[in-house]
C-alpha atoms as a PDB file:
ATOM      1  CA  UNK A   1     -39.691 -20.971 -13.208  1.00  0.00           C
ATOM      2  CA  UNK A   2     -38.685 -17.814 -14.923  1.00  0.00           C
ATOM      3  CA  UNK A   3     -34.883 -18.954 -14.978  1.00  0.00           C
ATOM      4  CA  UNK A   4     -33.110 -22.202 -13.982  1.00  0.00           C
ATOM      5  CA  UNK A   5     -29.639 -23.490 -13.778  1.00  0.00           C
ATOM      6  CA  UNK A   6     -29.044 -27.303 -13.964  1.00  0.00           C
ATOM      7  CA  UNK A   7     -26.142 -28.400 -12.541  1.00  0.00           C
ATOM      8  CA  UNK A   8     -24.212 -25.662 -13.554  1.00  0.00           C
ATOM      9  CA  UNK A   9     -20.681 -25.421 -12.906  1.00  0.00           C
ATOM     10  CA  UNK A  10     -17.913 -23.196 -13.738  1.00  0.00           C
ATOM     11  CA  UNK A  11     -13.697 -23.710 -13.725  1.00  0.00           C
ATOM     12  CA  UNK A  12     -10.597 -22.103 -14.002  1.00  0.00           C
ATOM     13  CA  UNK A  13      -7.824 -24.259 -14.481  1.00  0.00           C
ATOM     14  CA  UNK A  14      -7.806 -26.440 -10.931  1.00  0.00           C
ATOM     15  CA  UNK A  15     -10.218 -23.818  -9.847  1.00  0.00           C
ATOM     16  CA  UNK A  16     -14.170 -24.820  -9.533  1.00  0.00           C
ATOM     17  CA  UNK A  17     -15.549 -21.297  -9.079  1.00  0.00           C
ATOM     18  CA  UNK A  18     -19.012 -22.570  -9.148  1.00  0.00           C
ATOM     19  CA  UNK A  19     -20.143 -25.806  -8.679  1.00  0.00           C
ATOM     20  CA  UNK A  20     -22.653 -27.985 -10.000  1.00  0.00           C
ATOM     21  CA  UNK A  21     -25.278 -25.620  -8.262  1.00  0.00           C
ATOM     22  CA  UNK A  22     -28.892 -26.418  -9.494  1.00  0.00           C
ATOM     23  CA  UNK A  23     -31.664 -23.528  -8.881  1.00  0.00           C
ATOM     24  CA  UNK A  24     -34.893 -21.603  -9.870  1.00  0.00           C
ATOM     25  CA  UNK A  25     -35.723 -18.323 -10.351  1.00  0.00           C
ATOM     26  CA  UNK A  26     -39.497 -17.875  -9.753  1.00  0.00           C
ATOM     27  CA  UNK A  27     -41.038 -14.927 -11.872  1.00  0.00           C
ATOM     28  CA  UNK A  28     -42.198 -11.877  -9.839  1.00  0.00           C
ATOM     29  CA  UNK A  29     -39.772 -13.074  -7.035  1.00  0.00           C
ATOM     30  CA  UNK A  30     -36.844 -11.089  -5.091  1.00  0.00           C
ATOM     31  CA  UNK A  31     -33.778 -13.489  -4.895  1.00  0.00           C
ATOM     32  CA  UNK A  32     -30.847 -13.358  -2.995  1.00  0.00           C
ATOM     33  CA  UNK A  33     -27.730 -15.220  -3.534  1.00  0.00           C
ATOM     34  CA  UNK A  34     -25.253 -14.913  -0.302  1.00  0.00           C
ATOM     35  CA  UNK A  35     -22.150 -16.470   1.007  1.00  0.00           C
ATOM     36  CA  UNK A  36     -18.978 -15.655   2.140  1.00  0.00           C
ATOM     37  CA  UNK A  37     -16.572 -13.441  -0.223  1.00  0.00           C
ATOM     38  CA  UNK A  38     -15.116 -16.023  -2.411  1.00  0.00           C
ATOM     39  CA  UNK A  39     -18.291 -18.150  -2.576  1.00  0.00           C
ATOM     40  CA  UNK A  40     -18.857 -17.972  -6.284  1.00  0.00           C
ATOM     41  CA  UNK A  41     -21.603 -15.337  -6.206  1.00  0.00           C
ATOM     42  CA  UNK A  42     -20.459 -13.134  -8.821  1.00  0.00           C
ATOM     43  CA  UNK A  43     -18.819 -16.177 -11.291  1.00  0.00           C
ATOM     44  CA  UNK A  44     -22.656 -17.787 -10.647  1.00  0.00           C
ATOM     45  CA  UNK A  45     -23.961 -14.030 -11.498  1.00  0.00           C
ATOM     46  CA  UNK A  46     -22.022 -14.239 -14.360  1.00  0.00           C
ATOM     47  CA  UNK A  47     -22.475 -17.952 -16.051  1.00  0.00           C
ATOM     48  CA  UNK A  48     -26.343 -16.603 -15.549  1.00  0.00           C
ATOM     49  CA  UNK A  49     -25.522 -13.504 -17.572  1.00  0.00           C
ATOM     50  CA  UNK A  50     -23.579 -14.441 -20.093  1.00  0.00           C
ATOM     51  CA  UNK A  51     -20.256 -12.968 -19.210  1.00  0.00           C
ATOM     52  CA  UNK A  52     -18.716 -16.747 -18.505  1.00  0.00           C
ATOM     53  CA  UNK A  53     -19.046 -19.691 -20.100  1.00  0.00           C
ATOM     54  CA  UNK A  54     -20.468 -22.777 -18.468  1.00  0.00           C
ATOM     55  CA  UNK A  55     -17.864 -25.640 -17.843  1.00  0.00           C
ATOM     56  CA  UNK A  56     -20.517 -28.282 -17.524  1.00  0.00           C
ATOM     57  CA  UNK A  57     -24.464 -27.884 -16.699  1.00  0.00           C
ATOM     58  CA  UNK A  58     -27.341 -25.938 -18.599  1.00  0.00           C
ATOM     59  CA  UNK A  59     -29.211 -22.458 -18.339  1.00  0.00           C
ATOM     60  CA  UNK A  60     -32.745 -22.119 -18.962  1.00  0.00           C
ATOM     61  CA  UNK A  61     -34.556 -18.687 -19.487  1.00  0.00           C
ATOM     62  CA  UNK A  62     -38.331 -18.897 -19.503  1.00  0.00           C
ATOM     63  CA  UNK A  63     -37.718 -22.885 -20.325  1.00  0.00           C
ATOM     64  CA  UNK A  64     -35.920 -22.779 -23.465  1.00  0.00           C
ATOM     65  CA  UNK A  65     -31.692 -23.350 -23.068  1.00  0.00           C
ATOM     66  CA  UNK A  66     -29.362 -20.244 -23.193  1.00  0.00           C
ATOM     67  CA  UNK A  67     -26.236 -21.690 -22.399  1.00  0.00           C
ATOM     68  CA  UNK A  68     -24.616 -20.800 -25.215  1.00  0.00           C
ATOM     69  CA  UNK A  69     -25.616 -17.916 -26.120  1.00  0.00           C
ATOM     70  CA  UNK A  70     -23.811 -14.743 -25.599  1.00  0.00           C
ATOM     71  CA  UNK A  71     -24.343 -11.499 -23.246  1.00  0.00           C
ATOM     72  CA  UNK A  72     -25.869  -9.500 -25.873  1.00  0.00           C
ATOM     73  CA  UNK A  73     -28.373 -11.813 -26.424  1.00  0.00           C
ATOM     74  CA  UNK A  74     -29.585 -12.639 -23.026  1.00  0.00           C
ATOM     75  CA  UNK A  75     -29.534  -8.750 -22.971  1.00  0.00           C
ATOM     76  CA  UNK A  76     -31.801  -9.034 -25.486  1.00  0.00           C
ATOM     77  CA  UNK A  77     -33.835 -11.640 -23.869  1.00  0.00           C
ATOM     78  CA  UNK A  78     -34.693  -9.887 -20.976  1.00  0.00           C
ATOM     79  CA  UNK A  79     -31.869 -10.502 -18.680  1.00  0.00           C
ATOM     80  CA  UNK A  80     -30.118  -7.525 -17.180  1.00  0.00           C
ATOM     81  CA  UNK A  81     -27.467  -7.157 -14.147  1.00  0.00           C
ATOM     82  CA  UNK A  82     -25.614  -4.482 -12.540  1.00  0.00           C
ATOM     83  CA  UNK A  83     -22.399  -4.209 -10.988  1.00  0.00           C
ATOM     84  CA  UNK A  84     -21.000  -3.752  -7.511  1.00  0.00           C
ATOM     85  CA  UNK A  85     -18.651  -1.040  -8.663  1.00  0.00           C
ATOM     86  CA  UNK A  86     -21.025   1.592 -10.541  1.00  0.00           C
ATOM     87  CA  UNK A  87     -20.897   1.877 -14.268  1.00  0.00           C
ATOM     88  CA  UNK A  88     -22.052   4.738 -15.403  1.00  0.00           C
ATOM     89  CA  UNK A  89     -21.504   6.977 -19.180  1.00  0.00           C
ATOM     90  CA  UNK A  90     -19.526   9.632 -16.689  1.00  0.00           C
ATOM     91  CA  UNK A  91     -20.094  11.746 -19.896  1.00  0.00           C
ATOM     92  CA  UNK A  92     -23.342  11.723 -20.842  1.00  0.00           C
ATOM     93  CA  UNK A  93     -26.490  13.274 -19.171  1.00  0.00           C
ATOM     94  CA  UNK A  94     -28.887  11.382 -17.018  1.00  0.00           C
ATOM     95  CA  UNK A  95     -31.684  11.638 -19.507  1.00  0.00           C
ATOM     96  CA  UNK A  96     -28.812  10.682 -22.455  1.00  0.00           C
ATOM     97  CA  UNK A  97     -27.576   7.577 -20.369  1.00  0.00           C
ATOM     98  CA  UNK A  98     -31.035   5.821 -20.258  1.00  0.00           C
ATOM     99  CA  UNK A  99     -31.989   6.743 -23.689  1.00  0.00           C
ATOM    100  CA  UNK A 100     -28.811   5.158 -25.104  1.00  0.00           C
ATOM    101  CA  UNK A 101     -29.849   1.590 -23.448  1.00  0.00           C
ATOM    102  CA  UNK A 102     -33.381   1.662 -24.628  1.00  0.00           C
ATOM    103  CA  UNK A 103     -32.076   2.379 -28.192  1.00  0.00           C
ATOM    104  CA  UNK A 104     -29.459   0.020 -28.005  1.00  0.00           C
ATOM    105  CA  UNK A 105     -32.310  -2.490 -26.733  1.00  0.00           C
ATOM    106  CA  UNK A 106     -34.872  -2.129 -29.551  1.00  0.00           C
ATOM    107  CA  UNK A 107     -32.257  -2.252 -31.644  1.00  0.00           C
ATOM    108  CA  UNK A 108     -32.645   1.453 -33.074  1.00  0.00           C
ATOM    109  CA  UNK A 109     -30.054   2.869 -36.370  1.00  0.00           C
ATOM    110  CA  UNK A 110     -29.381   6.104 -35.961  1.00  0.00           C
ATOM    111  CA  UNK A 111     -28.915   8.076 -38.870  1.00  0.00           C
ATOM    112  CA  UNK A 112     -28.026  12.748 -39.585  1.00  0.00           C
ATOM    113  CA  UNK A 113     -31.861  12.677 -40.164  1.00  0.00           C
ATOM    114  CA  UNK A 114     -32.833  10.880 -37.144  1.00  0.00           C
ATOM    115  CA  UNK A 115     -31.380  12.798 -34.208  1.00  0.00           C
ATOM    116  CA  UNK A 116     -31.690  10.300 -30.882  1.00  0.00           C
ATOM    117  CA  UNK A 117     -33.294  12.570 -28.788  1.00  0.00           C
ATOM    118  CA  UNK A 118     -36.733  12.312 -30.378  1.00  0.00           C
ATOM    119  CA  UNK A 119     -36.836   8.751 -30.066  1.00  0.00           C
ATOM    120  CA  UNK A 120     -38.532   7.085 -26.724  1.00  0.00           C
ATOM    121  CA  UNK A 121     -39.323  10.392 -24.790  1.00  0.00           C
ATOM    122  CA  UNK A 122     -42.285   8.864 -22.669  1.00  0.00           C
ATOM    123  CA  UNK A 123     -39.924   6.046 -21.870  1.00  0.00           C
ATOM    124  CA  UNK A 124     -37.002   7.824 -20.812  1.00  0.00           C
ATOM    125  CA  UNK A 125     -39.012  10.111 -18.936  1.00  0.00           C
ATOM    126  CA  UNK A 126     -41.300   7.446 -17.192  1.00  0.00           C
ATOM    127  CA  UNK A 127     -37.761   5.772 -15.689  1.00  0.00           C
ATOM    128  CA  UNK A 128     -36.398   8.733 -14.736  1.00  0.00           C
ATOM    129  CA  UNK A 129     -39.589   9.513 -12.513  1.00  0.00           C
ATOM    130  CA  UNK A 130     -39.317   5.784 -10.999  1.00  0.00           C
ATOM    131  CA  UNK A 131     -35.833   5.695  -9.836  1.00  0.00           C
ATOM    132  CA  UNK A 132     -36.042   9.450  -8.767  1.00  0.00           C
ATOM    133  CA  UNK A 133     -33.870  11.608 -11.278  1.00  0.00           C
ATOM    134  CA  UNK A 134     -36.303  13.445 -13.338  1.00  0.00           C
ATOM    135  CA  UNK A 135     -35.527  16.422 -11.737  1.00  0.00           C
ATOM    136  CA  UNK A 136     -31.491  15.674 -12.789  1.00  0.00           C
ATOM    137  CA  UNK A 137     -32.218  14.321 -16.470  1.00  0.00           C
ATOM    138  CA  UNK A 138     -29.608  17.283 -17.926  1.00  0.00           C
ATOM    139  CA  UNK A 139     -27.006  16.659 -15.285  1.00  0.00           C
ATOM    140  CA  UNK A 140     -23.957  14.860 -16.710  1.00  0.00           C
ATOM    141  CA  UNK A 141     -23.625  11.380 -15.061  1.00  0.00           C
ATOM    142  CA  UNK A 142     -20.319  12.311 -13.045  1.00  0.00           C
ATOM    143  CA  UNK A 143     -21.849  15.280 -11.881  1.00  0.00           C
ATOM    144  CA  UNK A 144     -24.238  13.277  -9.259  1.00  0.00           C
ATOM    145  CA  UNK A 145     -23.490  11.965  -5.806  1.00  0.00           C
ATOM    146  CA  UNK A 146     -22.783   8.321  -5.225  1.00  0.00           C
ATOM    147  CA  UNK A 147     -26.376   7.747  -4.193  1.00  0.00           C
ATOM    148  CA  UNK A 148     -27.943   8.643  -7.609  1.00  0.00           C
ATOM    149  CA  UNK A 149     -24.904   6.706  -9.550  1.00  0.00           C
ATOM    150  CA  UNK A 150     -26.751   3.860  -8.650  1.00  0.00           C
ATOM    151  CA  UNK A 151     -30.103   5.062  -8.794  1.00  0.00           C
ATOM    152  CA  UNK A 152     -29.034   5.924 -12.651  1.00  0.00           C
ATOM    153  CA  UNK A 153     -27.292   2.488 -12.939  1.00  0.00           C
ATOM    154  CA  UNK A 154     -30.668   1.231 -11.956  1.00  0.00           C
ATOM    155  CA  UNK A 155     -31.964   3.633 -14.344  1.00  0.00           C
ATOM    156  CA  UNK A 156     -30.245   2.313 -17.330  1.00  0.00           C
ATOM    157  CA  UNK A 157     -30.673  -1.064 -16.314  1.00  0.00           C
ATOM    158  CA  UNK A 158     -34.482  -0.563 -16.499  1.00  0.00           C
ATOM    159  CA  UNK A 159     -33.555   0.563 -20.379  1.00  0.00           C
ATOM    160  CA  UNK A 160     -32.630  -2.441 -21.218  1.00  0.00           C
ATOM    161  CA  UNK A 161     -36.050  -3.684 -20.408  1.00  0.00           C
ATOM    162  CA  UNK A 162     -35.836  -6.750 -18.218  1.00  0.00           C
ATOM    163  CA  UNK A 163     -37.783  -9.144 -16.676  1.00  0.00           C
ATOM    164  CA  UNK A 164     -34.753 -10.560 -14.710  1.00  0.00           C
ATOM    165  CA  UNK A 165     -32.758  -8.159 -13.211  1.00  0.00           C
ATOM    166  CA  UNK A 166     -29.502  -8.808 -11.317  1.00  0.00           C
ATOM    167  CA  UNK A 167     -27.996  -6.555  -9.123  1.00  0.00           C
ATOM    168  CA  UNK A 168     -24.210  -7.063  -7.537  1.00  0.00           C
ATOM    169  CA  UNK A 169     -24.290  -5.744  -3.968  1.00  0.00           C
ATOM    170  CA  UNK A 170     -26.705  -2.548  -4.498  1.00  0.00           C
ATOM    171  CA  UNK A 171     -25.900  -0.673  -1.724  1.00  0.00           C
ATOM    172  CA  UNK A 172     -22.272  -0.857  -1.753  1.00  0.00           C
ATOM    173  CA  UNK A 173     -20.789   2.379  -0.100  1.00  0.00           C
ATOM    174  CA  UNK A 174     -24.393   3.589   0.173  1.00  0.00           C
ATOM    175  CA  UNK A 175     -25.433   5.004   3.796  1.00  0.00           C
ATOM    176  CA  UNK A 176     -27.712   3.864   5.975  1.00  0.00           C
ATOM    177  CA  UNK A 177     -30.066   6.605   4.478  1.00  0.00           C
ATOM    178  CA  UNK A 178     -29.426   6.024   1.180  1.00  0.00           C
ATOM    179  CA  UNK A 179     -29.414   1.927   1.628  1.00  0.00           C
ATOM    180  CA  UNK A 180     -33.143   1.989   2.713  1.00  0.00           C
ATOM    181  CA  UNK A 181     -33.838   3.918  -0.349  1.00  0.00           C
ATOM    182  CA  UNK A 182     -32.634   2.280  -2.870  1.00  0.00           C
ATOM    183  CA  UNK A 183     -33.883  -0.575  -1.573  1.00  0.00           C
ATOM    184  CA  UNK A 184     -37.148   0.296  -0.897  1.00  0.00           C
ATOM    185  CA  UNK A 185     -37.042   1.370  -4.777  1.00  0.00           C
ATOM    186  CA  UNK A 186     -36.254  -1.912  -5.619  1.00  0.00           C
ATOM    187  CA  UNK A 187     -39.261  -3.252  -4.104  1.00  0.00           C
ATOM    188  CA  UNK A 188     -41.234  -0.837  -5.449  1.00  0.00           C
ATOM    189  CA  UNK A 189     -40.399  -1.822  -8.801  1.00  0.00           C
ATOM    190  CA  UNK A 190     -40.277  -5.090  -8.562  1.00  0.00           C
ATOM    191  CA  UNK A 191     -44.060  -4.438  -8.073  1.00  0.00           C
ATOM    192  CA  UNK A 192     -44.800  -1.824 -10.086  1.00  0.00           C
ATOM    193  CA  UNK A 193     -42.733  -3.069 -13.596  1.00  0.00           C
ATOM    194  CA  UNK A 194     -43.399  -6.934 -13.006  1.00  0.00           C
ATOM    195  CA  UNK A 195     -39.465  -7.450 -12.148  1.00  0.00           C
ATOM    196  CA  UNK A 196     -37.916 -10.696 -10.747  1.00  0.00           C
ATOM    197  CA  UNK A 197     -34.871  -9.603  -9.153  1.00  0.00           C
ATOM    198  CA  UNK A 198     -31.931 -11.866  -8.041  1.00  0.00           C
ATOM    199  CA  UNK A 199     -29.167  -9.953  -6.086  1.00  0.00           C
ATOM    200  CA  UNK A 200     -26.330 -10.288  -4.004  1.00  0.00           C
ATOM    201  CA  UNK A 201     -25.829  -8.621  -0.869  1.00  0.00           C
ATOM    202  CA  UNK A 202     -23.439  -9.258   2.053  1.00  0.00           C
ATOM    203  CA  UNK A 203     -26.083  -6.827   4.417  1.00  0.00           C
ATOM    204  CA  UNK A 204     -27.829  -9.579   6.471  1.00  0.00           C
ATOM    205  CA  UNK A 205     -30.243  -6.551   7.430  1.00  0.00           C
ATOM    206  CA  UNK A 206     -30.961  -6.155   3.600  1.00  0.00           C
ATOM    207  CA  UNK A 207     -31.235  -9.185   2.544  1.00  0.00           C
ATOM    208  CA  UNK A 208     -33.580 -10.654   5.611  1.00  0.00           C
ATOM    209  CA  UNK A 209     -35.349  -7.118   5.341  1.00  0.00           C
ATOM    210  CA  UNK A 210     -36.272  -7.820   1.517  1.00  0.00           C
ATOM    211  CA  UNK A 211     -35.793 -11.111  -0.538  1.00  0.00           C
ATOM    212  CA  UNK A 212     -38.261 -13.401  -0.239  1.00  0.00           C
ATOM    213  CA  UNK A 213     -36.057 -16.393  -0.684  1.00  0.00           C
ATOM    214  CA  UNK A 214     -32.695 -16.716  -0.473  1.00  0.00           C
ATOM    215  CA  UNK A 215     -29.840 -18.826  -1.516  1.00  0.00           C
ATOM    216  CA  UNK A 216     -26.512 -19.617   0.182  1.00  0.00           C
ATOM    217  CA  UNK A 217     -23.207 -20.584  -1.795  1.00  0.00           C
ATOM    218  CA  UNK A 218     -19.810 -22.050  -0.127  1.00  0.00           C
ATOM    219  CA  UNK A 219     -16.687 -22.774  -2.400  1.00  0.00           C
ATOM    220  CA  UNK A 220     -19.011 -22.595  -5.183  1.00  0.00           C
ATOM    221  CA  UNK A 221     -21.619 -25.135  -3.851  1.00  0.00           C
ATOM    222  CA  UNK A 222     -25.206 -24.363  -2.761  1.00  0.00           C
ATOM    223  CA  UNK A 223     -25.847 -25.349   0.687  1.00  0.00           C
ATOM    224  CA  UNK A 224     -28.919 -24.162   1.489  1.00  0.00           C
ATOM    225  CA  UNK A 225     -32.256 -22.539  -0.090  1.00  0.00           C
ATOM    226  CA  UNK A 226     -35.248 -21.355   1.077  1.00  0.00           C
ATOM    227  CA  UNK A 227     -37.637 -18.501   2.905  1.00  0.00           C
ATOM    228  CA  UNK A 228     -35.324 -16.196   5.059  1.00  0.00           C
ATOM    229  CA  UNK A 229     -36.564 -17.985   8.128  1.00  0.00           C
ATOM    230  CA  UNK A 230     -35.230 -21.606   6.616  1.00  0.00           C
ATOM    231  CA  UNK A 231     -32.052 -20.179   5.606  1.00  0.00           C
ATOM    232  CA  UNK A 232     -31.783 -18.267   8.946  1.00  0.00           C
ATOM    233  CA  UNK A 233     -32.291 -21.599  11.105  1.00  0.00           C
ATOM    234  CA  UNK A 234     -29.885 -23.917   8.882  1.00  0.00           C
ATOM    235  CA  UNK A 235     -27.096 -24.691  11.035  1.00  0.00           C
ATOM    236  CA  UNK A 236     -24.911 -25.393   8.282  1.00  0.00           C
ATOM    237  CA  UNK A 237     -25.576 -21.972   7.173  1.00  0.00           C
ATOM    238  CA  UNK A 238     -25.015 -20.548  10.566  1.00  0.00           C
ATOM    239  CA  UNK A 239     -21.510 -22.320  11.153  1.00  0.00           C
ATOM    240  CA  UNK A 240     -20.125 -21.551   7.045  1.00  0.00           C
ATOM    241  CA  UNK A 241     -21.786 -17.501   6.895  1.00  0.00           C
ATOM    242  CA  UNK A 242     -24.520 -16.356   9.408  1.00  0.00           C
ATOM    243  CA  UNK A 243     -22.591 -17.027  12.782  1.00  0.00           C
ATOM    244  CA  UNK A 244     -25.720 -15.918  14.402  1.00  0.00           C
ATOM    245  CA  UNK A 245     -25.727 -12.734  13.865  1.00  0.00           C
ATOM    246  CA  UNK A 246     -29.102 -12.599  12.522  1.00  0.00           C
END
């Protein structure tokens, strides 16, 4: 397994957010993690991450324990996630944006002799032509439509170098259009860069249409895992989520 949580749990005051859920990541695979809103998707997303810390339980990355450590570090590690609301530098260009997470990643001092842009151009460029904005590298981020925010979130998140990428309902306030798209990019890179990808997604047509195994949560508990087709026959699923309309 390329990441594991052991009984992991998470609480806030009287709240358990997420509890004592106990999974594995396979390398290479494409995850999903659904439930109803208020399942513990994104607290889960986030004891995985970094960004909360554990009440009880254990996180294991590549089989050695990271649940301590900080964001940063798992950053550094090779764990990356995005956000359902876009984040973005609004202010810098598209070819800036993913620069400044590879150099933040290979932990690069700049200096008045060593101007950033020479650093990593065959990098930068080679994301740029994955996700689809070469041909808007100088365009300032908040100059782009919706569709490419999260194509350059994707972008940057690929700077970072992962080999476990999250991603927090990708196709929020995406079209139809622009749903299969970034989607279908996902795939593609999952392939194409080695990626294991663990997302949430409350799309049933995305999530059946894509992951490869998939996870349910309700009030913080895992209730069922497996392929789509287990998941999509579990009654229990079907009477707390699905409500067959898959």
């Amino acid at each position: 397994m390329l990441l594991e949580t052991q009984e992991i749990s998470k609480e806030f005051g009287k709240l358990r957010a997420v509890s004592r859920v106990s999974l594995g990541i396979s390398k290479g695979d494409i995850h999903a993690i659904i439930g109803p809103n208020g399942a513990g998707k994104s607290t889960y997303f986030n004891l995985i991450t970094g960004y909360h810390r554990a009440t009880s339980g254990r996180v294991l990355f590549k089989g050695k324990e990271i649940t301590g450590l900080p964001a940063y570090r798992r950053c550094r590690l090779g764990i990356t996630r995005s956000f359902q609301i876009t984040s973005i530098y609004p202010k810098l260009t598209v070819y800036e944006s993913v620069l400044m997470a590879l150099l933040s990643q290979r932990k690069v001092t700049l200096t008045f002799f060593s101007p950033a842009k020479k650093f990593f151009r065959e990098e930068v460029w080679g994301i740029l032509e994955d996700v689809g904005l070469a041909d808007q590298a100088s365009t300032l981020g908040d100059s782009i439509s919706h569709g490419d925010k999260k194509r350059l979130e994707l972008a940057v998140t690929l700077g970072t170098e992962p080999e476990l990428l999250l991603l927090d309902e990708p196709t929020c306030g995406m079209s139809l259009e622009e749903t299969e798209v970034i989607m279908g990019l996902i795939k593609k890179l999952s392939v194409e860069r080695g990626l294991t990808i663990l997302f949430t997604e409350h799309d049933m047509s995305v999530v059946f249409g894509i992951a490869r195994r998939i996870s349910v949560l309700h009030q913080g508990a895992l209730i069922a895992d497996g392929s789509p087709e287990e998941v999509r026959a579990s009654e229990e699923v079907q009477k707390v989520y699905l409500g067959g309309s898959t």
